[in-house]
Protein backbone atom coordinates (compact mmCIF):
# COMPACT_ATOMS: atom_id res chain seq x y z
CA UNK A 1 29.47 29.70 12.55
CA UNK A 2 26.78 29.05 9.84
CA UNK A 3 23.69 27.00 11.12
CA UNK A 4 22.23 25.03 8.03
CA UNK A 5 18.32 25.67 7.77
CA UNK A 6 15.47 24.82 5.73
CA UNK A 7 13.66 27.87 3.91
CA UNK A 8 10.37 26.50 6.24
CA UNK A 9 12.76 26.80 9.19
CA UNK A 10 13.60 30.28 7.87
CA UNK A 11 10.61 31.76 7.55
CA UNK A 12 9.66 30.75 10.88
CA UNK A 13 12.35 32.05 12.67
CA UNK A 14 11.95 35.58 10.45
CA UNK A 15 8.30 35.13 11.98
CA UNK A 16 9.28 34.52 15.44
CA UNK A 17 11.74 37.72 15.45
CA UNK A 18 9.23 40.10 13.78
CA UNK A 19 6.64 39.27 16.65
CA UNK A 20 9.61 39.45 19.16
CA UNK A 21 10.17 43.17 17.80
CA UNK A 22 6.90 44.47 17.03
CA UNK A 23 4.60 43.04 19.94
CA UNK A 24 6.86 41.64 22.41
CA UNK A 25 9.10 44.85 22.97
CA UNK A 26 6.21 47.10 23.06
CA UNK A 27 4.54 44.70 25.92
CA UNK A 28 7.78 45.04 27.73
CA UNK A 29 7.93 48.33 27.10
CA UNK A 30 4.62 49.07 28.56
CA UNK A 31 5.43 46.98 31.61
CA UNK A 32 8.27 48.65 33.15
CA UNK A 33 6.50 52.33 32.29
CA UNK A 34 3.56 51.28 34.43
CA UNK A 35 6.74 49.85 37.17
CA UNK A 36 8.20 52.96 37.03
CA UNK A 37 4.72 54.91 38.30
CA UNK A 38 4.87 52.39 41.05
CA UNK A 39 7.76 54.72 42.92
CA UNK A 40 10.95 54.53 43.91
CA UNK A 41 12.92 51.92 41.86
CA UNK A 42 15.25 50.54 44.73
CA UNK A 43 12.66 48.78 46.37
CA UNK A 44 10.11 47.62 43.15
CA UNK A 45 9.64 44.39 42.60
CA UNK A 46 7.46 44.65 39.07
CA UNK A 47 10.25 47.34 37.96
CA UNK A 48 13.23 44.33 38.19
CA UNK A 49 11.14 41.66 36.95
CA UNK A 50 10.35 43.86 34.42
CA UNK A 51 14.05 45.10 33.60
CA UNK A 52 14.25 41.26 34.16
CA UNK A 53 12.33 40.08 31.17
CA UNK A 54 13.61 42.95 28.96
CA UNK A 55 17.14 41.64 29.07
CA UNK A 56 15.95 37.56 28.35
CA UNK A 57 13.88 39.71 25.26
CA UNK A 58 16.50 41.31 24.07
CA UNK A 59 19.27 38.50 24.52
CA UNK A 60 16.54 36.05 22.29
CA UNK A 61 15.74 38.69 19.41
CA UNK A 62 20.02 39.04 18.93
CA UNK A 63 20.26 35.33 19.39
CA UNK A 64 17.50 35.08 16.33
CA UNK A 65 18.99 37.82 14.59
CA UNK A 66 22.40 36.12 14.66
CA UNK A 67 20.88 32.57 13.68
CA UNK A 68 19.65 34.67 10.91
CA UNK A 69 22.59 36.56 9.92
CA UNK A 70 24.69 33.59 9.46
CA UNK A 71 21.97 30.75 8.29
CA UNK A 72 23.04 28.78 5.30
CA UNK A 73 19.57 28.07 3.94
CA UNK A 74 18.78 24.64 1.80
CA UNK A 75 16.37 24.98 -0.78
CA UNK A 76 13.96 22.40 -1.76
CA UNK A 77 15.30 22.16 -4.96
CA UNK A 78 18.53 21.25 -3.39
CA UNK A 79 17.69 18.88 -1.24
CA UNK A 80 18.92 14.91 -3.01
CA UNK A 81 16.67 12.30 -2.95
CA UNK A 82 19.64 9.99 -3.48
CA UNK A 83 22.06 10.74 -0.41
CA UNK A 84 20.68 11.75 3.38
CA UNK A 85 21.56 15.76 4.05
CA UNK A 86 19.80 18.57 5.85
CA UNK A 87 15.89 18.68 4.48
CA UNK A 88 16.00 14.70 3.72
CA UNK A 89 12.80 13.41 5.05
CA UNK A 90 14.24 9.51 5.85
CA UNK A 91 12.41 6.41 6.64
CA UNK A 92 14.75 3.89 8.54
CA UNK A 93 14.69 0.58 9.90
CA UNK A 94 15.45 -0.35 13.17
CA UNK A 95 17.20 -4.02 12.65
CA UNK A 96 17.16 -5.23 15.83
CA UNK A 97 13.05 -3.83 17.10
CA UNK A 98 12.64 -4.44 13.66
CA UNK A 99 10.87 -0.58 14.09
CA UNK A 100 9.95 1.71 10.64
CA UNK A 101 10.48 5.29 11.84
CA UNK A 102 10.12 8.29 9.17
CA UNK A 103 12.16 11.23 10.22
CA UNK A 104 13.54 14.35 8.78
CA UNK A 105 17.31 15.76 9.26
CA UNK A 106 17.49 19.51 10.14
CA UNK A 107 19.94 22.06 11.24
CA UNK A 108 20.15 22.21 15.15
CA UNK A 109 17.96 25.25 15.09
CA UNK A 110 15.16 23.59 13.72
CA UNK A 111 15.56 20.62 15.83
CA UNK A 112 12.24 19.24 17.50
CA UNK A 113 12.31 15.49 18.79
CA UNK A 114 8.63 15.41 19.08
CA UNK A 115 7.95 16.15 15.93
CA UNK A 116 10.38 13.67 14.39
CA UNK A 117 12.77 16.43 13.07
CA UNK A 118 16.64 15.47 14.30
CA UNK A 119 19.62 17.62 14.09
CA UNK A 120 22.17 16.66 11.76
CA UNK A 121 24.26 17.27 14.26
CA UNK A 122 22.16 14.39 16.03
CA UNK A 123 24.08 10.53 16.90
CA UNK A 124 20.91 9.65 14.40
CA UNK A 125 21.39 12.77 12.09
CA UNK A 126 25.12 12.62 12.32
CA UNK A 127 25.82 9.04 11.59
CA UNK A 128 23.19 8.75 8.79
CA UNK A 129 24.38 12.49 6.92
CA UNK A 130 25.43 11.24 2.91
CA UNK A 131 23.81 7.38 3.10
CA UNK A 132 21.77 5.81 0.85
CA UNK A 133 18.91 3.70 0.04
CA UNK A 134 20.20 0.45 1.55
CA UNK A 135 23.12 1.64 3.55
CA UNK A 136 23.12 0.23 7.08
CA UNK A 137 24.62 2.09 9.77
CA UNK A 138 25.49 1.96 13.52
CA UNK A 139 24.41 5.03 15.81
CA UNK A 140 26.09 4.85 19.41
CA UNK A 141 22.85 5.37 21.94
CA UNK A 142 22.74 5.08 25.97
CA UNK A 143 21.24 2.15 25.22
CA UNK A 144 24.08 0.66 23.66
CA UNK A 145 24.33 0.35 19.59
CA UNK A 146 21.62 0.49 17.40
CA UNK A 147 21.70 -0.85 13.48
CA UNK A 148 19.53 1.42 11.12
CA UNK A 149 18.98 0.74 7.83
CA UNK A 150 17.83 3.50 5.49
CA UNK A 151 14.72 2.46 3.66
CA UNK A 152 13.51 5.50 1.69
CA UNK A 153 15.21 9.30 0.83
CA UNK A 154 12.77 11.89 0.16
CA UNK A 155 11.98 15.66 0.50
């Protein structure tokens, strides 16, 4: 399945695996030789945990390399100003708080909450994917429904 991605998100996760490959492994690496001078490897601790954290290494640089493989990646230049997609930077109102909040719809890889970046596959990202300036639309919550109205598309 193809994960949609900014070129910023992109290039970071590029950067992530190339550190993964060329420093991480070679830590690892050097972690279960110096296990393996501890002895006999039915009764080592540091040997495991270091087998251990080889296999979570590994499993994360194919899980990057996979996000990578199949990434469908937006560029700037493609991103509308006009209509909410992946790479919109969006400033909504909250009708009933009567709340400004400026956020920006990503792919789910790229996803980070705290940083007001929201998944488009989101109940925010999803319900506000192809509005437009002046659109209102409902977004199911825990908290029961919750009107937005989109103020402002940019990128």
């Amino acid at each position: 399945m193809a994960n949609t991605i900014s070129k910023a998100g992109y290039a970071k996760l590029e950067q992530d695996l190339e550190h993964l490959v060329t420093v991480r492994r070679s830590e690892v690496a050097e972690k279960l030789k110096e296990a393996r001078s501890f002895g006999d490897l039915s009764e080592n601790a540091e040997y495991d945990e270091a087998k251990n954290e080889q296999g979570i290494l590994e499993a994360r640089i194919a899980e990057l390399e996979n996000i990578l493989a199949n990434a469908v990646v937006v560029d700037d230049d493609d991103i509308s100003i006009t209509e909410i997609g992946v790479g919109s930077i969006i400033k909504l109102r909250d009708l009933e708080l009567d709340e400004v909040e400026t956020l920006q719809i990503v792919g789910s890889t790229e996803s980070d909450p705290d940083n007001n970046k929201i998944s488009d596959e989101s109940p925010i990202g999803k319900a506000a994917i192809n509005k437009k300036v002046g659109d209102i639309f409902e977004v199911e919550a825990p908290v029961g429904t919750i009107k937005f109205e989109v103020l402002e598309i940019s990128k």
